[in-house]
PDBML (XML) file of the C-alpha atoms, coordinates in Angstrom:
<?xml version="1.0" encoding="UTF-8" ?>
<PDBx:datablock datablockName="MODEL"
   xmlns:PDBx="http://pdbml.pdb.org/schema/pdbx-v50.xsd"
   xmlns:xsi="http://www.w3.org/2001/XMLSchema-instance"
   xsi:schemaLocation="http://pdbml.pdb.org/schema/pdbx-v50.xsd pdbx-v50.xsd">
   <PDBx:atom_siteCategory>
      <PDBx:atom_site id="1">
         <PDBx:B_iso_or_equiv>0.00</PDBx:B_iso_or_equiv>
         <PDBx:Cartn_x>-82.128</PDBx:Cartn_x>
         <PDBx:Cartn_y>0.391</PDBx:Cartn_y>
         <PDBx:Cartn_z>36.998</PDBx:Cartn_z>
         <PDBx:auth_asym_id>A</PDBx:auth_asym_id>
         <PDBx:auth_atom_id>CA</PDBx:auth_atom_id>
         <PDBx:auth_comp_id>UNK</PDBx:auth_comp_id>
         <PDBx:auth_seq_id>1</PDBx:auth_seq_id>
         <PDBx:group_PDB>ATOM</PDBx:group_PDB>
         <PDBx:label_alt_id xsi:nil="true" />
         <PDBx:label_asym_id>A</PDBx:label_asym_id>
         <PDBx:label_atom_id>CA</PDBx:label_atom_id>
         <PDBx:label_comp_id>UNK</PDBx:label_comp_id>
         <PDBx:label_entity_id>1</PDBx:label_entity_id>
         <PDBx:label_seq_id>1</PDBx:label_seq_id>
         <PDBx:occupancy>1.00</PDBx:occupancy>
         <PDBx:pdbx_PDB_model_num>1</PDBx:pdbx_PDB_model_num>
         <PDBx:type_symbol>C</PDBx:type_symbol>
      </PDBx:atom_site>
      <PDBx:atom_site id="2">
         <PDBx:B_iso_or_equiv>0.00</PDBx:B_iso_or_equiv>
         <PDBx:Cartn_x>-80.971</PDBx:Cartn_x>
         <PDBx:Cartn_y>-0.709</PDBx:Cartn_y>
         <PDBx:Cartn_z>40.414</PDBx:Cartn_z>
         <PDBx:auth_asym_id>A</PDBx:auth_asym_id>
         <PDBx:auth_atom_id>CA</PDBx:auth_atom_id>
         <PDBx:auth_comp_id>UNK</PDBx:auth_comp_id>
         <PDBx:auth_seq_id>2</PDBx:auth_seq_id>
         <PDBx:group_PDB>ATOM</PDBx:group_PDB>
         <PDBx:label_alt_id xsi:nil="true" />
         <PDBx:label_asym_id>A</PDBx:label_asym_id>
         <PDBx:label_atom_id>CA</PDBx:label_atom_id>
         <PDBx:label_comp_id>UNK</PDBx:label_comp_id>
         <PDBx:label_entity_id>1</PDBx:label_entity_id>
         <PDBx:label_seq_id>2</PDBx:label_seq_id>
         <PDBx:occupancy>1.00</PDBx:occupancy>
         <PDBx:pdbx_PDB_model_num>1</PDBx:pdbx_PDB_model_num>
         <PDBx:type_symbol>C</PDBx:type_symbol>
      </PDBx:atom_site>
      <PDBx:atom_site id="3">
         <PDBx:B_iso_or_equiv>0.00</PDBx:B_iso_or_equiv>
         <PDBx:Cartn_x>-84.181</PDBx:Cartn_x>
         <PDBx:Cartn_y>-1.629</PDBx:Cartn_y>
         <PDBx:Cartn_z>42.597</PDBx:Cartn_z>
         <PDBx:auth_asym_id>A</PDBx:auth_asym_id>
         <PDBx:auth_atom_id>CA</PDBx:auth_atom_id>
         <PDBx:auth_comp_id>UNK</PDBx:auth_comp_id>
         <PDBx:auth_seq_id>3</PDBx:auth_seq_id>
         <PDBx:group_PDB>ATOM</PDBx:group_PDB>
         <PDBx:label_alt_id xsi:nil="true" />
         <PDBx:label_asym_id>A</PDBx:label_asym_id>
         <PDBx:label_atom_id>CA</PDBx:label_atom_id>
         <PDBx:label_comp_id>UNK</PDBx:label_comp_id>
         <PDBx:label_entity_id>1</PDBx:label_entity_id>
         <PDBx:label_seq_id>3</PDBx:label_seq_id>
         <PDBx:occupancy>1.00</PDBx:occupancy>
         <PDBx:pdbx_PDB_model_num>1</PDBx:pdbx_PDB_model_num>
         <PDBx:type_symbol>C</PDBx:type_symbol>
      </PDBx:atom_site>
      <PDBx:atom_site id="4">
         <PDBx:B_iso_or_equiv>0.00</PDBx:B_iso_or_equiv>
         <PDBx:Cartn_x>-82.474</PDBx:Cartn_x>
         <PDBx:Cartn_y>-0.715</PDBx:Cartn_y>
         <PDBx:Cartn_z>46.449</PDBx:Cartn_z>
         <PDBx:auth_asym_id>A</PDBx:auth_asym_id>
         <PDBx:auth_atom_id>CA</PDBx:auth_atom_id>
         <PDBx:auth_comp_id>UNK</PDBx:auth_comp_id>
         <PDBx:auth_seq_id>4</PDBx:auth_seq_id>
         <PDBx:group_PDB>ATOM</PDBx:group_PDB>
         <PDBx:label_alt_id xsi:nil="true" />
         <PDBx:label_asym_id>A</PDBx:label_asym_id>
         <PDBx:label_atom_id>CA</PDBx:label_atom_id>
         <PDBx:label_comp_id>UNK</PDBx:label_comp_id>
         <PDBx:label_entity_id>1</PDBx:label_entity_id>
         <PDBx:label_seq_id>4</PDBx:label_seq_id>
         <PDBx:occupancy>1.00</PDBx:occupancy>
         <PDBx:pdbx_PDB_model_num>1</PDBx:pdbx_PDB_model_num>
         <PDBx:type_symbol>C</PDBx:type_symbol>
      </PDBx:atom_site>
      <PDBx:atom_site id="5">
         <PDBx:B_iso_or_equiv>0.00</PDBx:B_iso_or_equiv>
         <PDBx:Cartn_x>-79.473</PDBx:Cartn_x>
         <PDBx:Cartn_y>-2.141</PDBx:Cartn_y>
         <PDBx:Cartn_z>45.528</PDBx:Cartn_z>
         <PDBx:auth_asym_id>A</PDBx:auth_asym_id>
         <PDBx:auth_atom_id>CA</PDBx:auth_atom_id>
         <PDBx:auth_comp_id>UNK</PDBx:auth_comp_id>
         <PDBx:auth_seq_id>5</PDBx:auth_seq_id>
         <PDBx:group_PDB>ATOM</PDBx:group_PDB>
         <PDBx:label_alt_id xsi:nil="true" />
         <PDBx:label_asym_id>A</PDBx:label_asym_id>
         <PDBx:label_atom_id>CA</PDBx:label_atom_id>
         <PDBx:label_comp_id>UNK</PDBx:label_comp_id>
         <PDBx:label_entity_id>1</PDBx:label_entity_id>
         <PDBx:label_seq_id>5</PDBx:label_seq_id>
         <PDBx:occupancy>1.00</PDBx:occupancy>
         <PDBx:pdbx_PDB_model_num>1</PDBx:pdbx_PDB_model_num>
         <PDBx:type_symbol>C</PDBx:type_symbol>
      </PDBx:atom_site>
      <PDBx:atom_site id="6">
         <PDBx:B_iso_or_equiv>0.00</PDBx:B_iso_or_equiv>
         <PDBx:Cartn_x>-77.621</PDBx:Cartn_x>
         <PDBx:Cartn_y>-1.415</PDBx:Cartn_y>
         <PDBx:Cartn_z>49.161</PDBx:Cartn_z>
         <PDBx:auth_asym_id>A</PDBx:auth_asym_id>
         <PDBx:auth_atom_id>CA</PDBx:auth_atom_id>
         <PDBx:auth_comp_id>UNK</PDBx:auth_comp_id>
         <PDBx:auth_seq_id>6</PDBx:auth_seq_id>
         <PDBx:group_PDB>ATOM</PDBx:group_PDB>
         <PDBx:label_alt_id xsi:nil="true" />
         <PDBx:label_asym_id>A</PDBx:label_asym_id>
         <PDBx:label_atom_id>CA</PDBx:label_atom_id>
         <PDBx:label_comp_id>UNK</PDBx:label_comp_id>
         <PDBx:label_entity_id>1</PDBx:label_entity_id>
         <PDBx:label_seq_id>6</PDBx:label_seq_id>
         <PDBx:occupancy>1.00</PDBx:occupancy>
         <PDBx:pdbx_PDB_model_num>1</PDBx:pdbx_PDB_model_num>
         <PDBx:type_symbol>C</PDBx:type_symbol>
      </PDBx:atom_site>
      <PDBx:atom_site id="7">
         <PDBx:B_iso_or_equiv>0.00</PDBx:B_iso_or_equiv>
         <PDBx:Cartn_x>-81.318</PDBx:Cartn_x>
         <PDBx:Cartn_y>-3.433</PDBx:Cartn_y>
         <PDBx:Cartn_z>51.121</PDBx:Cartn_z>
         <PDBx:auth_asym_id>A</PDBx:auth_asym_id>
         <PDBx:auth_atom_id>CA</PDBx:auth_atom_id>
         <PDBx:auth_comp_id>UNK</PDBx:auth_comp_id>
         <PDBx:auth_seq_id>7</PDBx:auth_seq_id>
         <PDBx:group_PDB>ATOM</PDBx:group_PDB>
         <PDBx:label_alt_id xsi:nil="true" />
         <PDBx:label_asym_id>A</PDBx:label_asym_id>
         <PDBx:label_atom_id>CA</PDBx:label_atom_id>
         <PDBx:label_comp_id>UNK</PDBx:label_comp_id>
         <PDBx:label_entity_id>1</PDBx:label_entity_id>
         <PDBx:label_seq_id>7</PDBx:label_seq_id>
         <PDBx:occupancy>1.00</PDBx:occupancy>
         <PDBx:pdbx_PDB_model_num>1</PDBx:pdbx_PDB_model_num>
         <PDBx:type_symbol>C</PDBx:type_symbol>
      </PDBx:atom_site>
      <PDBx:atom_site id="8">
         <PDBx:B_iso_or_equiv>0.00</PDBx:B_iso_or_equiv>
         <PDBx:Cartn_x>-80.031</PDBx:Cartn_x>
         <PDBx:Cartn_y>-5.753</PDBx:Cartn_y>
         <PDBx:Cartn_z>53.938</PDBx:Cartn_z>
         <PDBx:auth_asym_id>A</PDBx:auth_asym_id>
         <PDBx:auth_atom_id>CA</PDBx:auth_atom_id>
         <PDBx:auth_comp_id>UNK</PDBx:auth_comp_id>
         <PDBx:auth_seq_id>8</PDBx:auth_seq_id>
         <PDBx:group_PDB>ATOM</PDBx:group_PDB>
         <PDBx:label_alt_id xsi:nil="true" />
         <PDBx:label_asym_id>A</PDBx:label_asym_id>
         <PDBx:label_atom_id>CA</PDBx:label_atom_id>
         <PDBx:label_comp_id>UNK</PDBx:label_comp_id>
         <PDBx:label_entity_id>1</PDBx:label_entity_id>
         <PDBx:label_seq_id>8</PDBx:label_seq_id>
         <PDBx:occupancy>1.00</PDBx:occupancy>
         <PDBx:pdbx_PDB_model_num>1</PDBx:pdbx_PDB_model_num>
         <PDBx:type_symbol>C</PDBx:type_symbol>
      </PDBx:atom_site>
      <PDBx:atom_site id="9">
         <PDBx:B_iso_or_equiv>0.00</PDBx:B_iso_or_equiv>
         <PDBx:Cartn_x>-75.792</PDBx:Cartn_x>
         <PDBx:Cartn_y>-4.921</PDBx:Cartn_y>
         <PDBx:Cartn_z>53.412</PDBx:Cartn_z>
         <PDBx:auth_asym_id>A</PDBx:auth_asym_id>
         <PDBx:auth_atom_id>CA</PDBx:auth_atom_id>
         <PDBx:auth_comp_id>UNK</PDBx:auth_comp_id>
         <PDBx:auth_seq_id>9</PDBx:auth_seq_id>
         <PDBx:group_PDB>ATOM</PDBx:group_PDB>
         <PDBx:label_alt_id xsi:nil="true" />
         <PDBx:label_asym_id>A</PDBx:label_asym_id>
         <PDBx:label_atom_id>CA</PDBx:label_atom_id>
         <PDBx:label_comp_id>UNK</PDBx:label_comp_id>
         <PDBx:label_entity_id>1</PDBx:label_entity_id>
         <PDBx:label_seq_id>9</PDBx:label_seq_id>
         <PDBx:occupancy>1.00</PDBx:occupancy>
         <PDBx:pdbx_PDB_model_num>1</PDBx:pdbx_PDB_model_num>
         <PDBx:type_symbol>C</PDBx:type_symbol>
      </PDBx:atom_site>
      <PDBx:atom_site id="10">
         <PDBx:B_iso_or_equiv>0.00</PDBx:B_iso_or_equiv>
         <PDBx:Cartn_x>-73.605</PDBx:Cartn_x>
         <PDBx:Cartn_y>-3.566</PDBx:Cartn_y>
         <PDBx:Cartn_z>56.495</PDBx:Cartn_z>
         <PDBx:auth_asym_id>A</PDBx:auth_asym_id>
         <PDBx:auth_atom_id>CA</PDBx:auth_atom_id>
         <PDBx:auth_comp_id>UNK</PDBx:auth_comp_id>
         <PDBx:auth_seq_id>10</PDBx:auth_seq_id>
         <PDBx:group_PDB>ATOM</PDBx:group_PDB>
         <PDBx:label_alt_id xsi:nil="true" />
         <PDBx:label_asym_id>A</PDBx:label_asym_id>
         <PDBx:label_atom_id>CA</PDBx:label_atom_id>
         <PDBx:label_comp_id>UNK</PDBx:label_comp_id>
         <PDBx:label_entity_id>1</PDBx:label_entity_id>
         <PDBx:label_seq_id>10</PDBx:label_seq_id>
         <PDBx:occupancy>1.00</PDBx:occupancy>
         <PDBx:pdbx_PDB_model_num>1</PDBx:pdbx_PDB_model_num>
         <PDBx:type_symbol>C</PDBx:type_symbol>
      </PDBx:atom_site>
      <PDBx:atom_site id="11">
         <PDBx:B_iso_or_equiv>0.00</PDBx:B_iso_or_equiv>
         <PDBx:Cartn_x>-72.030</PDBx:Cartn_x>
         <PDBx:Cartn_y>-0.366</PDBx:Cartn_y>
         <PDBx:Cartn_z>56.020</PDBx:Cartn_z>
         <PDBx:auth_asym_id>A</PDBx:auth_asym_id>
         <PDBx:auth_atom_id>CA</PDBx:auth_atom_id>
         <PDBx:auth_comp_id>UNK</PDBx:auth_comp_id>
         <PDBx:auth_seq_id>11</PDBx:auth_seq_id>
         <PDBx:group_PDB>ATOM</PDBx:group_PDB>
         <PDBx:label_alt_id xsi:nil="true" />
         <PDBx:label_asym_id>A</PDBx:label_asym_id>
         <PDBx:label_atom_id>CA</PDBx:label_atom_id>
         <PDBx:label_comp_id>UNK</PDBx:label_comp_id>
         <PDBx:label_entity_id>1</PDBx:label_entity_id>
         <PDBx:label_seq_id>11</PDBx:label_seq_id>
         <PDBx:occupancy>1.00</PDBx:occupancy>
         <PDBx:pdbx_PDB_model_num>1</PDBx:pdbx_PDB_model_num>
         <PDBx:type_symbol>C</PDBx:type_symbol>
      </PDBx:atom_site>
      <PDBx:atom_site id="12">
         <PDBx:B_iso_or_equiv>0.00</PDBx:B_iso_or_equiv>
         <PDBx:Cartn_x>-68.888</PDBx:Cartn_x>
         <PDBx:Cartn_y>-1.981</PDBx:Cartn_y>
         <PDBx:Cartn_z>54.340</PDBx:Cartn_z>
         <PDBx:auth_asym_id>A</PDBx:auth_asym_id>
         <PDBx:auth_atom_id>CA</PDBx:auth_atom_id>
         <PDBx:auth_comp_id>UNK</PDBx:auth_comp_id>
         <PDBx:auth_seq_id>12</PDBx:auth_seq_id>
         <PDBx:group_PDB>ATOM</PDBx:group_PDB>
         <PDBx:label_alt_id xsi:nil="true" />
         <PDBx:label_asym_id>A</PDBx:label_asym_id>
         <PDBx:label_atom_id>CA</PDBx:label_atom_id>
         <PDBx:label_comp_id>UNK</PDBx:label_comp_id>
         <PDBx:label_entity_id>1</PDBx:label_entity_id>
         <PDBx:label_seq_id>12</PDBx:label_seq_id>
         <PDBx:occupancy>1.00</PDBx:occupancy>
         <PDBx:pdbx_PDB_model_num>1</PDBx:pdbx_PDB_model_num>
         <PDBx:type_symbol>C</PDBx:type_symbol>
      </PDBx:atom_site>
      <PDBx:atom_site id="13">
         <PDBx:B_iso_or_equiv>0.00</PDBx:B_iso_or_equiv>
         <PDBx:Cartn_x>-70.248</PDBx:Cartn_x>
         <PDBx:Cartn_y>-3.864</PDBx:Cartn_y>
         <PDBx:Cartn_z>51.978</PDBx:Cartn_z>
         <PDBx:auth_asym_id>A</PDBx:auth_asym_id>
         <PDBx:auth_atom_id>CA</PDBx:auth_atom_id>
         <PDBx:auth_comp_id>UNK</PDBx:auth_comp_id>
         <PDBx:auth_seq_id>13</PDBx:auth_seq_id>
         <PDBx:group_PDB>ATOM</PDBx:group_PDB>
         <PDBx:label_alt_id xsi:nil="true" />
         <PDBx:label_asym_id>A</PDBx:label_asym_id>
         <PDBx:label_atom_id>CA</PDBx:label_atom_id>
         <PDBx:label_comp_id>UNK</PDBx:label_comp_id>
         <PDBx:label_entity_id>1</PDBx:label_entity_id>
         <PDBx:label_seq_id>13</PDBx:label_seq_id>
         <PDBx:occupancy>1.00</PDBx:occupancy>
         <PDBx:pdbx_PDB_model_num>1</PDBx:pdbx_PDB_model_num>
         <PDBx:type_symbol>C</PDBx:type_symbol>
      </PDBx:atom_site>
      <PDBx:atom_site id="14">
         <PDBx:B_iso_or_equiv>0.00</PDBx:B_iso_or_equiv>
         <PDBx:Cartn_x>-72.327</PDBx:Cartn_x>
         <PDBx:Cartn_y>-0.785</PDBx:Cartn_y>
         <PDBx:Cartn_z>50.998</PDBx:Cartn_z>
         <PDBx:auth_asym_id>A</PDBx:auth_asym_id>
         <PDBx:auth_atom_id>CA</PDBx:auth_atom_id>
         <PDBx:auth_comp_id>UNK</PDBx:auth_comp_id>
         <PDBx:auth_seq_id>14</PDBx:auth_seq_id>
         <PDBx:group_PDB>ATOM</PDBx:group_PDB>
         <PDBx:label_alt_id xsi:nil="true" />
         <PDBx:label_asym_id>A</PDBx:label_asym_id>
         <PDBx:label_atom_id>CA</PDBx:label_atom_id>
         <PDBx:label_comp_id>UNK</PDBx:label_comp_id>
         <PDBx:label_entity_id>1</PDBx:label_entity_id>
         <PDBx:label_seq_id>14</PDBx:label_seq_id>
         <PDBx:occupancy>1.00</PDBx:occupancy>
         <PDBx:pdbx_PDB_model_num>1</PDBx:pdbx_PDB_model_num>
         <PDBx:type_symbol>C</PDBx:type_symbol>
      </PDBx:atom_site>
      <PDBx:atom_site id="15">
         <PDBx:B_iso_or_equiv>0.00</PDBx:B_iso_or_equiv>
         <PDBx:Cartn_x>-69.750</PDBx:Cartn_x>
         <PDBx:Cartn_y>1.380</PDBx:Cartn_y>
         <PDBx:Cartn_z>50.071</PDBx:Cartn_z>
         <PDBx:auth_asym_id>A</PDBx:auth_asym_id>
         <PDBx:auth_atom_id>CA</PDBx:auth_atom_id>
         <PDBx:auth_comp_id>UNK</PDBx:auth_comp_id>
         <PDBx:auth_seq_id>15</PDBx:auth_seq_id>
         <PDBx:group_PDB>ATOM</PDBx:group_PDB>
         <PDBx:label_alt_id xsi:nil="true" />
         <PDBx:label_asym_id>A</PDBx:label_asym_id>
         <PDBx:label_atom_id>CA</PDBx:label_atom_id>
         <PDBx:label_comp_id>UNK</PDBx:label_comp_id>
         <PDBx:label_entity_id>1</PDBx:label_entity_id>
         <PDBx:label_seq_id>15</PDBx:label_seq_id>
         <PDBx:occupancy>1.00</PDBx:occupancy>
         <PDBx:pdbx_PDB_model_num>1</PDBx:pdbx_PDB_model_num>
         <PDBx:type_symbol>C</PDBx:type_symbol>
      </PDBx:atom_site>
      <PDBx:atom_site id="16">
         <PDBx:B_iso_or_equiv>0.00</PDBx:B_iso_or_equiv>
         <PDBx:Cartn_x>-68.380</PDBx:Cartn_x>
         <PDBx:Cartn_y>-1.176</PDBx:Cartn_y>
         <PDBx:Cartn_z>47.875</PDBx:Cartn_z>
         <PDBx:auth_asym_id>A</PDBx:auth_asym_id>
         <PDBx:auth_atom_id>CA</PDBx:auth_atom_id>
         <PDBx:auth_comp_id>UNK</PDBx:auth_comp_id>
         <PDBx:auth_seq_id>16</PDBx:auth_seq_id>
         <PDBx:group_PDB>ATOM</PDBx:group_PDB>
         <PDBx:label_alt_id xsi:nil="true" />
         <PDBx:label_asym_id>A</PDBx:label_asym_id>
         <PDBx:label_atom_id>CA</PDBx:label_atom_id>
         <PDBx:label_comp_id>UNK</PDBx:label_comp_id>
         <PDBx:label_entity_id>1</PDBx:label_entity_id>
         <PDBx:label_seq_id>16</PDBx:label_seq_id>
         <PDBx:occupancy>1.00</PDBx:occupancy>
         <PDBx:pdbx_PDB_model_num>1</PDBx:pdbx_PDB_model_num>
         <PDBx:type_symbol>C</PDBx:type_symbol>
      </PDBx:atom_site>
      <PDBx:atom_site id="17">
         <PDBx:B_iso_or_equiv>0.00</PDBx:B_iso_or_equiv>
         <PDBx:Cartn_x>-71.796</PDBx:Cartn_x>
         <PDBx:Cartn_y>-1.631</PDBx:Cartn_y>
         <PDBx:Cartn_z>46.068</PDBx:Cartn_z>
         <PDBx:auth_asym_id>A</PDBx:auth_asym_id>
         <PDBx:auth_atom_id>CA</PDBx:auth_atom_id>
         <PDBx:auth_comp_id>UNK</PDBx:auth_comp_id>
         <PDBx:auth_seq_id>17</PDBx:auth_seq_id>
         <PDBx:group_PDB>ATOM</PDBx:group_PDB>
         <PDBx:label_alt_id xsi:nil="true" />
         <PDBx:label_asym_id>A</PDBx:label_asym_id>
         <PDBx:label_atom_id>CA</PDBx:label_atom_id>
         <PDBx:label_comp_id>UNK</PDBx:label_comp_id>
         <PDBx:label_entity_id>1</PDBx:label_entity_id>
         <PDBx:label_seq_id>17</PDBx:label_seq_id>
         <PDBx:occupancy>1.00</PDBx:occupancy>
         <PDBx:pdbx_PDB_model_num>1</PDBx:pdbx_PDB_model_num>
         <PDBx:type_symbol>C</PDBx:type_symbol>
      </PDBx:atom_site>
      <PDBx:atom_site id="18">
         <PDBx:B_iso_or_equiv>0.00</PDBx:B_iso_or_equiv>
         <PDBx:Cartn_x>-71.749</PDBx:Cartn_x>
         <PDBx:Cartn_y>2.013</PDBx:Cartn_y>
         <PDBx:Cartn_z>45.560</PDBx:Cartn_z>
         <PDBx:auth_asym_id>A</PDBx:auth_asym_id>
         <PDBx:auth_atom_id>CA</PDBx:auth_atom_id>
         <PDBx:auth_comp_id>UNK</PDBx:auth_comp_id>
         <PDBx:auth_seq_id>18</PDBx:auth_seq_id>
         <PDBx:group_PDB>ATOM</PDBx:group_PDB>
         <PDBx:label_alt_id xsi:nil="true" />
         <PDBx:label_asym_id>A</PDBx:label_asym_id>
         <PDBx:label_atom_id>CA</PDBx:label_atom_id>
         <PDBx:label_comp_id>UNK</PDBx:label_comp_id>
         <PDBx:label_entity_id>1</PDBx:label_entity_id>
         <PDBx:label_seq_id>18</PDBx:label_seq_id>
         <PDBx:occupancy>1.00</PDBx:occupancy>
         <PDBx:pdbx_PDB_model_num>1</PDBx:pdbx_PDB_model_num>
         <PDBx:type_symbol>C</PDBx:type_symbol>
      </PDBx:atom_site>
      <PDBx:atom_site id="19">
         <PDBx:B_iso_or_equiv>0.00</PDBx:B_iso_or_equiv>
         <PDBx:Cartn_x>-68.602</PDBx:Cartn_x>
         <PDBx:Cartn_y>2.344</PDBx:Cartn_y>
         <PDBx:Cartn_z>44.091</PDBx:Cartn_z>
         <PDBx:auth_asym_id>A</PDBx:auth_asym_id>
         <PDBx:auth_atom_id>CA</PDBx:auth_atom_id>
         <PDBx:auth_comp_id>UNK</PDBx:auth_comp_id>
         <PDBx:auth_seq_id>19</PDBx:auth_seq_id>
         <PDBx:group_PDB>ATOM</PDBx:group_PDB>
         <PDBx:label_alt_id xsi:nil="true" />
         <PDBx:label_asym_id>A</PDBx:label_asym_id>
         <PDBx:label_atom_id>CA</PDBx:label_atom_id>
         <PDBx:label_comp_id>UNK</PDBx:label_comp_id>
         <PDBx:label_entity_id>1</PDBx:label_entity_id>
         <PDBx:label_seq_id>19</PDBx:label_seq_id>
         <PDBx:occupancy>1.00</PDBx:occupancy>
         <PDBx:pdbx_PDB_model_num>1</PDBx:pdbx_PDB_model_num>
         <PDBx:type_symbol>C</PDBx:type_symbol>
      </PDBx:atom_site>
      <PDBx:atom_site id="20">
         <PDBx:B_iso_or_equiv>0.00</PDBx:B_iso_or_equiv>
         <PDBx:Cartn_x>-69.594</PDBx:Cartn_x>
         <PDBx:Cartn_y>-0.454</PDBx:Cartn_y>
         <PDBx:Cartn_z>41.718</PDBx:Cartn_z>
         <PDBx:auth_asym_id>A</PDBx:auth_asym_id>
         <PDBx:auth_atom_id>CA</PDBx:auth_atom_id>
         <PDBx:auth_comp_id>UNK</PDBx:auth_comp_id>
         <PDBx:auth_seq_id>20</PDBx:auth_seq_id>
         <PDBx:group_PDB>ATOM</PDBx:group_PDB>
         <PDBx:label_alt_id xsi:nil="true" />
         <PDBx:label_asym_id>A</PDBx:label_asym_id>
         <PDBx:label_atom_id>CA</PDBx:label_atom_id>
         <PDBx:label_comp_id>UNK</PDBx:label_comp_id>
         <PDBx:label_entity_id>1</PDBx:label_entity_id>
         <PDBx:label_seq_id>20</PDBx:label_seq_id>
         <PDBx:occupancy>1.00</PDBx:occupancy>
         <PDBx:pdbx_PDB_model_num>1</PDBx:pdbx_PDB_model_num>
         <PDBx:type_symbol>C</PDBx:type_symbol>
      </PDBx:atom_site>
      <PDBx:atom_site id="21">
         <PDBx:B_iso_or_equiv>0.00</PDBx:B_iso_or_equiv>
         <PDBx:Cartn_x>-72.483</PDBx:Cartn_x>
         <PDBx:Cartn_y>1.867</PDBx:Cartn_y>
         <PDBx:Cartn_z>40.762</PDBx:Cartn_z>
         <PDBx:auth_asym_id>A</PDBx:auth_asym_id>
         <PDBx:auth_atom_id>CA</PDBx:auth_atom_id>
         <PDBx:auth_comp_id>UNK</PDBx:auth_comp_id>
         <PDBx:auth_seq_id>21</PDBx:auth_seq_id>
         <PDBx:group_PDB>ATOM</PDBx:group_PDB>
         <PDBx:label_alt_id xsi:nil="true" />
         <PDBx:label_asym_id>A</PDBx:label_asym_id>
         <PDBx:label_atom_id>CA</PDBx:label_atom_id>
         <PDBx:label_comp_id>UNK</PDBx:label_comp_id>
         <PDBx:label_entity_id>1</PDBx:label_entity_id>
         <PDBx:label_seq_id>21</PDBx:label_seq_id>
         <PDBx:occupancy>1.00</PDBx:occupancy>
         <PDBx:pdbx_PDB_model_num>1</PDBx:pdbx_PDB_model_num>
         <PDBx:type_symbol>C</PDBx:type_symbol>
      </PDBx:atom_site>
      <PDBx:atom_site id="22">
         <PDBx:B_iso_or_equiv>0.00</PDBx:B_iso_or_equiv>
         <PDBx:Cartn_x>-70.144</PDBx:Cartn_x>
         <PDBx:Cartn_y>4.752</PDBx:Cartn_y>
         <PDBx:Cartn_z>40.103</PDBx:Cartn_z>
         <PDBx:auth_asym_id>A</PDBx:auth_asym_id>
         <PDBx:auth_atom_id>CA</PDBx:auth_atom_id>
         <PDBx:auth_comp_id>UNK</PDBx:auth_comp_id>
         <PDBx:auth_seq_id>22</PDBx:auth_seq_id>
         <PDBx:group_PDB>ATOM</PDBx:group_PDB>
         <PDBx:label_alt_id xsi:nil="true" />
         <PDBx:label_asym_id>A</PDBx:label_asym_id>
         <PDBx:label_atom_id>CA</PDBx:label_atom_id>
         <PDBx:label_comp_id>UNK</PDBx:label_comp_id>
         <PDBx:label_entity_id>1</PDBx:label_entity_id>
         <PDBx:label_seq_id>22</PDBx:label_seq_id>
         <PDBx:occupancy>1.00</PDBx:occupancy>
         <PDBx:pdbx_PDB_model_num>1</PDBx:pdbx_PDB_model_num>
         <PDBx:type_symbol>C</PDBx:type_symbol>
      </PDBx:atom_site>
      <PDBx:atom_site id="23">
         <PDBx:B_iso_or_equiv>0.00</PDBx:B_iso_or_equiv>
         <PDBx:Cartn_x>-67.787</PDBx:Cartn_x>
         <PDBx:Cartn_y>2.277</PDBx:Cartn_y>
         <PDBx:Cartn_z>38.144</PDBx:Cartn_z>
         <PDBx:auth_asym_id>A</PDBx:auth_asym_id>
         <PDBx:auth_atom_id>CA</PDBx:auth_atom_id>
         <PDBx:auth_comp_id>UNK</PDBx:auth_comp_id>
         <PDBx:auth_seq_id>23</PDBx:auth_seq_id>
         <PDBx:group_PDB>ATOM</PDBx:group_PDB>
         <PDBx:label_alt_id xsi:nil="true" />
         <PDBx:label_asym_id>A</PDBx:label_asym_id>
         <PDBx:label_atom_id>CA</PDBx:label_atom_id>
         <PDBx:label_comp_id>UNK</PDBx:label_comp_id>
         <PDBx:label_entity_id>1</PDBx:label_entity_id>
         <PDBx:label_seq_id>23</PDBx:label_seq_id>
         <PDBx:occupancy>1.00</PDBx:occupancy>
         <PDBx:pdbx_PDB_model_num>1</PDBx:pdbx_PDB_model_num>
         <PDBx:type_symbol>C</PDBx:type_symbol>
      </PDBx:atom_site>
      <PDBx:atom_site id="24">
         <PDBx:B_iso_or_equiv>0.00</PDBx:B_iso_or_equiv>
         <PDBx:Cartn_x>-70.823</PDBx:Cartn_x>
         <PDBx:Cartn_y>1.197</PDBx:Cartn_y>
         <PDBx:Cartn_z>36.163</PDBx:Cartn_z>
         <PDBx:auth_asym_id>A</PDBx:auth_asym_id>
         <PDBx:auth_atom_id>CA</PDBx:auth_atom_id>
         <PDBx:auth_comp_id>UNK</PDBx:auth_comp_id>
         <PDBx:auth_seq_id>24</PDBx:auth_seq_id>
         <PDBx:group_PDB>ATOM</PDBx:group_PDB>
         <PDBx:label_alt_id xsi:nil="true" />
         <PDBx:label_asym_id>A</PDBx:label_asym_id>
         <PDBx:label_atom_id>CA</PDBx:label_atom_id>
         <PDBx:label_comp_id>UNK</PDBx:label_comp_id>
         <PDBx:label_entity_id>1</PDBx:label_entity_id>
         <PDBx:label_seq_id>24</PDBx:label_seq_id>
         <PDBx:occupancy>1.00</PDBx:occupancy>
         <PDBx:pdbx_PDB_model_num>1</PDBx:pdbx_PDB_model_num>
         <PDBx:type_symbol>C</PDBx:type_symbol>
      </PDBx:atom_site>
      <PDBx:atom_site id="25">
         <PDBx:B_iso_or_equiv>0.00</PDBx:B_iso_or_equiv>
         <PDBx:Cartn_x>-71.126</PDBx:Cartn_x>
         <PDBx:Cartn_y>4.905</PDBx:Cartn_y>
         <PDBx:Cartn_z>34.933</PDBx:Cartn_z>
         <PDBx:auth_asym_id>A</PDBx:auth_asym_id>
         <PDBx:auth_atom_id>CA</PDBx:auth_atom_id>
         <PDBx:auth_comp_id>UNK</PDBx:auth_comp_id>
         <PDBx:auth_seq_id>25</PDBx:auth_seq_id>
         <PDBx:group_PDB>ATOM</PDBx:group_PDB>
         <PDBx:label_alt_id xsi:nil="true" />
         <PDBx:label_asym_id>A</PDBx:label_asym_id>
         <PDBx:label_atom_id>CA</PDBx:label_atom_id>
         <PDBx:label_comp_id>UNK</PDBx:label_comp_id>
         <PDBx:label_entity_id>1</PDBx:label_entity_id>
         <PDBx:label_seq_id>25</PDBx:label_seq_id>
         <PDBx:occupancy>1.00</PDBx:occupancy>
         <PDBx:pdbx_PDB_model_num>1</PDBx:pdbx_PDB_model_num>
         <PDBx:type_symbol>C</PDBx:type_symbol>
      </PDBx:atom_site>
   </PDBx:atom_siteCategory>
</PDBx:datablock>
């Protein structure tokens, strides 16, 4: 369960956060 995960991260730093949610799957 991820709670806003991507809350306060530049644009960068979310895409890398994403793809670690991806990888997670």
């Amino acid at each position: 369960l991820y709670d806003e995960p991507t809350t306060g991260l530049d644009p960068v730093t979310t895409s890398v956060i994403d793809r670690l949610i991806l990888r997670m799957r």
